[in-house]
Protein backbone atom coordinates (compact mmCIF):
# COMPACT_ATOMS: atom_id res chain seq x y z
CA UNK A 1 -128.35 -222.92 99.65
CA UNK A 2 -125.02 -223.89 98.20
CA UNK A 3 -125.70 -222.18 95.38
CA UNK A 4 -127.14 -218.58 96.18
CA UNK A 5 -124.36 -218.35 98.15
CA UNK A 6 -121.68 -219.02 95.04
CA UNK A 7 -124.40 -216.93 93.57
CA UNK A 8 -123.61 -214.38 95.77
CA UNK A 9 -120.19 -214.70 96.61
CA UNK A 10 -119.87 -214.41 92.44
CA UNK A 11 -121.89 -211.31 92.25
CA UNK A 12 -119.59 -209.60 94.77
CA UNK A 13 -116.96 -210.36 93.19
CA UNK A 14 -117.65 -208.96 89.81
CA UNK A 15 -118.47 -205.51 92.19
CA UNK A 16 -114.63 -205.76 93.09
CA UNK A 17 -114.06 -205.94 89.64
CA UNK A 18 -116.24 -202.86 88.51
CA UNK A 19 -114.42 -200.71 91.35
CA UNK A 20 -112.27 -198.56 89.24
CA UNK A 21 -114.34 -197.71 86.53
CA UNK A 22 -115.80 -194.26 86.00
CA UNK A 23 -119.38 -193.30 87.83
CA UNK A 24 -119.98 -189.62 86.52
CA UNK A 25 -123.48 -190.44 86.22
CA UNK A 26 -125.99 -190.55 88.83
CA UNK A 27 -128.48 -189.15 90.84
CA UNK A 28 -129.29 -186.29 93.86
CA UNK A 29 -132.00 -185.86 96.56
CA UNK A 30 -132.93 -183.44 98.89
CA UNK A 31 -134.73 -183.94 102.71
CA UNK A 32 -135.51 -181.42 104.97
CA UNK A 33 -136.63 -181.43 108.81
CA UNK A 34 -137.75 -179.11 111.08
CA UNK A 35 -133.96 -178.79 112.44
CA UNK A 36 -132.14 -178.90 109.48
CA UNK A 37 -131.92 -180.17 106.02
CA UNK A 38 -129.53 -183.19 103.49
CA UNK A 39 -128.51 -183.38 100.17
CA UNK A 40 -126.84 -186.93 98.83
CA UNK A 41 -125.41 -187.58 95.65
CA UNK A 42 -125.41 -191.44 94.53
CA UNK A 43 -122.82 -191.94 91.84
CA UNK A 44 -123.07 -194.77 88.75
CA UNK A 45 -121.56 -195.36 85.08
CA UNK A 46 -124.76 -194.93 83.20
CA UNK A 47 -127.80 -192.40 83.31
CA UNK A 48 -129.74 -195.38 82.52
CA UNK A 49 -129.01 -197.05 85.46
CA UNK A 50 -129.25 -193.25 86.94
CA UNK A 51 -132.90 -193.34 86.18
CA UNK A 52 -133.61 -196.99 87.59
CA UNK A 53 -136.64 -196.83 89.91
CA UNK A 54 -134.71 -198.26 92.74
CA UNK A 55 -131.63 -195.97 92.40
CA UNK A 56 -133.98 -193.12 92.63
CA UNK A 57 -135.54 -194.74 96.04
CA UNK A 58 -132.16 -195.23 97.52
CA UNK A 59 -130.89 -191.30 96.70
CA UNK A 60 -134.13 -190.45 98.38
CA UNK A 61 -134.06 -193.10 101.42
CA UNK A 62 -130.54 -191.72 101.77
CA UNK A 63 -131.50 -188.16 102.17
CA UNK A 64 -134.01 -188.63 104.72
CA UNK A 65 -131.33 -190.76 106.63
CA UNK A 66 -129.19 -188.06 106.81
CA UNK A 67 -131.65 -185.75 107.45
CA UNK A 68 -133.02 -187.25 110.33
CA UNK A 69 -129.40 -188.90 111.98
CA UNK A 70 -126.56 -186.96 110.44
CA UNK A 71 -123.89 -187.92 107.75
CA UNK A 72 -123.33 -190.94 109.49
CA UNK A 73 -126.85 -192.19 108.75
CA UNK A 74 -126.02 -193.00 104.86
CA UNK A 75 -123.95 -195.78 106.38
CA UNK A 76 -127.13 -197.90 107.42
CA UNK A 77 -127.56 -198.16 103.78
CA UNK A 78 -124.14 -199.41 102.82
CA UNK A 79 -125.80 -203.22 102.20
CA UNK A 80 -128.37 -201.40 99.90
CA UNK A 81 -125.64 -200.04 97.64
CA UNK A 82 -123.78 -203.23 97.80
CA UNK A 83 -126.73 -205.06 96.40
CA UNK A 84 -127.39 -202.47 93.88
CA UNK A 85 -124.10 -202.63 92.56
CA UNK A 86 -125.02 -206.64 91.87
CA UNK A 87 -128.45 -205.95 90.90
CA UNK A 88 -127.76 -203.43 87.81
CA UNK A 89 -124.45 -204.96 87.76
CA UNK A 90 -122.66 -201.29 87.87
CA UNK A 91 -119.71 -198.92 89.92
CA UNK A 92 -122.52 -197.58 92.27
CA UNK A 93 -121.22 -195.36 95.28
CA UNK A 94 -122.41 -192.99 97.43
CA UNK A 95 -121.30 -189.46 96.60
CA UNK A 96 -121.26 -186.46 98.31
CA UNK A 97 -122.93 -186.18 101.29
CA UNK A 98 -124.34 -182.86 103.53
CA UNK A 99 -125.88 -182.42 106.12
CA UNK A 100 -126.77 -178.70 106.98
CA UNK A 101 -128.03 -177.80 110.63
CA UNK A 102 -130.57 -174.75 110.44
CA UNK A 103 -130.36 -171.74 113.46
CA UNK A 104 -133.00 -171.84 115.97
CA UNK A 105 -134.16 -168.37 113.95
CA UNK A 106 -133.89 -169.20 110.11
CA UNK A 107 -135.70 -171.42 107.94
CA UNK A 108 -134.00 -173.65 104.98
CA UNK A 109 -135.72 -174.44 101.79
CA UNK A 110 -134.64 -176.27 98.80
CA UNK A 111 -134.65 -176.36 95.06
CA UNK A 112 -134.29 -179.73 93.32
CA UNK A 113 -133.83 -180.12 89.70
CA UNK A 114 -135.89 -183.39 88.42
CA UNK A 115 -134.69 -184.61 85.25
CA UNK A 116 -136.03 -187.92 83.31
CA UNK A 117 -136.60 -188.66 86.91
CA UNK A 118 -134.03 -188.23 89.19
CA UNK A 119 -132.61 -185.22 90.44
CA UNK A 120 -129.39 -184.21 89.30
CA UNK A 121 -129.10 -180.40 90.78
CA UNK A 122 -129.86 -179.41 94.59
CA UNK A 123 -129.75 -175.98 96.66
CA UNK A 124 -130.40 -175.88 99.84
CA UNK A 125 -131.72 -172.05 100.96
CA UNK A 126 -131.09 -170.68 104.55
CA UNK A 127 -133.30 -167.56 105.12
CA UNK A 128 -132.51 -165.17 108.26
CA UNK A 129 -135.72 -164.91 110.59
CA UNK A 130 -137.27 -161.79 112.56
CA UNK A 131 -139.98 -160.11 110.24
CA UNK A 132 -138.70 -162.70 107.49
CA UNK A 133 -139.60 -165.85 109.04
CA UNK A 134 -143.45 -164.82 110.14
CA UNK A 135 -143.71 -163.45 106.18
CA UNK A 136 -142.00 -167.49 105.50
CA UNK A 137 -144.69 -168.77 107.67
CA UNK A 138 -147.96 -166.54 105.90
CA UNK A 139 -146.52 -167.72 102.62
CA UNK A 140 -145.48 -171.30 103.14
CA UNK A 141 -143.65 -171.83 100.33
CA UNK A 142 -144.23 -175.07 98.05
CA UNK A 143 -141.66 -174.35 95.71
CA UNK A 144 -138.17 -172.43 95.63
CA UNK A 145 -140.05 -169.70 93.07
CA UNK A 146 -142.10 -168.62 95.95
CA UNK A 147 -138.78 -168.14 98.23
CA UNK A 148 -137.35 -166.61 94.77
CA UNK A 149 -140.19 -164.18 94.91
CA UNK A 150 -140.03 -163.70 98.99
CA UNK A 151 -136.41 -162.62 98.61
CA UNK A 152 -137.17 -160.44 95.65
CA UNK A 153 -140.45 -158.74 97.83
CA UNK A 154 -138.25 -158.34 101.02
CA UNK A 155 -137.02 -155.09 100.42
CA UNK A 156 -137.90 -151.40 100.84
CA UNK A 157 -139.63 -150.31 97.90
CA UNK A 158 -142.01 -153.53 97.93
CA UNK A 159 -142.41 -153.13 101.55
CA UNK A 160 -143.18 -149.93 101.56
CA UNK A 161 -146.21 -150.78 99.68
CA UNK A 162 -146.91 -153.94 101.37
CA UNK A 163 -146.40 -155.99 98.40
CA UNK A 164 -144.68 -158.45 100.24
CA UNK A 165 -147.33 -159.67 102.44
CA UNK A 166 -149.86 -159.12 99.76
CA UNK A 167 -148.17 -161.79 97.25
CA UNK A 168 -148.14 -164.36 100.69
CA UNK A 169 -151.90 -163.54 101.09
CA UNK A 170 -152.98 -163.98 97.33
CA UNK A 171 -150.94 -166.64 96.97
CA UNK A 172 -152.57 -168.91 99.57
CA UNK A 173 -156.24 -167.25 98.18
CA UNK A 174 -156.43 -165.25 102.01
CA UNK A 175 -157.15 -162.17 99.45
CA UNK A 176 -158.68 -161.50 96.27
CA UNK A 177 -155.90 -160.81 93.11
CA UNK A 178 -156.64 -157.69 91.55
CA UNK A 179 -155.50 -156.16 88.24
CA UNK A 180 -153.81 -152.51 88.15
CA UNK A 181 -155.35 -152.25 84.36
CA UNK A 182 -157.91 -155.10 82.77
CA UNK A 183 -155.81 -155.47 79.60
CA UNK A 184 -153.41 -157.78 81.58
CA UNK A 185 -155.68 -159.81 83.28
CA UNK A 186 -156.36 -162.65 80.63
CA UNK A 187 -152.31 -162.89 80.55
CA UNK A 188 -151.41 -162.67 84.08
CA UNK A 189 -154.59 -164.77 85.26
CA UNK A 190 -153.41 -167.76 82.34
CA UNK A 191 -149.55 -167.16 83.81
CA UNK A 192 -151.15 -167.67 87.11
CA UNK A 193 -153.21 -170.75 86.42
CA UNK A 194 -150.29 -172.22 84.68
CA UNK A 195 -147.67 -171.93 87.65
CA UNK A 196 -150.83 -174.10 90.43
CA UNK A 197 -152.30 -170.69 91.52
CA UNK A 198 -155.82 -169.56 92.18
């Protein structure tokens, strides 16, 4: 017992040590909720210690903290950090930390950019509601291409020709895709199959 806690006592204080270096590296993750939505940035020296398995699960356990309790919830994972920062013996600290509360009539979405990994870009996407939301709901968006595409359908000339519920409709295979000439078929049916559609 003695000596896991010299162990430990040494481990922390190599952490103190490792305080003023430089963590430009590390890691983002997005959560969302039906009330709202988090983004948290976990900061390190190294993007190989960046792309550590258990870095990535703490960015992501952080998120849904926050997502669920607030910005105050990344502090119930202080002890996690501290023990990271022995583990992969590194300045790891959390970053930035957001926690955006949606309007009773809007919807958020996100877009989170995985690389080796780990994410290392976030957006978080707050759509207005009315006639918006129920087209939101018809498409349910997997990705932040579909809400790409929503915004780009949700105005008048699209509308006008009902393109906009049309794309929510063939995208979830409620109605049949058709072709305005058969040359582009093979291309726009491969383009389709490529992207996870039907």
């Amino acid at each position: 017992d003695e000596a896991l806690q010299w162990l430990r006592e040494k481990g922390i204080g190599s952490v103190a040590k490792r305080a003023d270096r430089e963590n430009a590296e590390g890691a983002v993750a997005v959560s969302i909720t039906e009330t709202g939505a988090a983004i948290v940035e976990l900061k390190c020296e190294t993007d190989f210690v960046a792309k550590n398995a258990d870095f990535v699960n703490l960015v992501n356990e952080l998120a849904n903290l926050v997502a669920q309790k607030g910005e105050a919830g990344a502090s119930e994972k202080q002890s996690e950090i501290e023990e990271l920062n022995v583990q992969l013996k590194e300045n790891i600290q959390l970053g930035r930390v957001v926690r955006f509360d949606a309007q009773a009539d809007r919807v958020v979405d996100s877009y989170l950019h995985v690389q080796a990994d780990r994410g290392v870009n976030a957006v978080l996407v707050e759509l207005e509601g009315g006639t918006r939301r129920s087209l939101i709901r018809a498409l349910a968006p997997p990705s932040f291409e579909d809400v790409a595409a929503l915004v780009a359908l949700y105005r008048p000339g699209p509308m006008g020709t009902n393109m906009h519920t049309d794309y929510a409709a063939r995208k979830n295979g409620r109605q049949p895709v058709s072709y305005y000439h058969p040359d582009v078929e093979p291309i726009l049916a491969m383009a389709r199959l490529q992207k996870g559609g039907a």
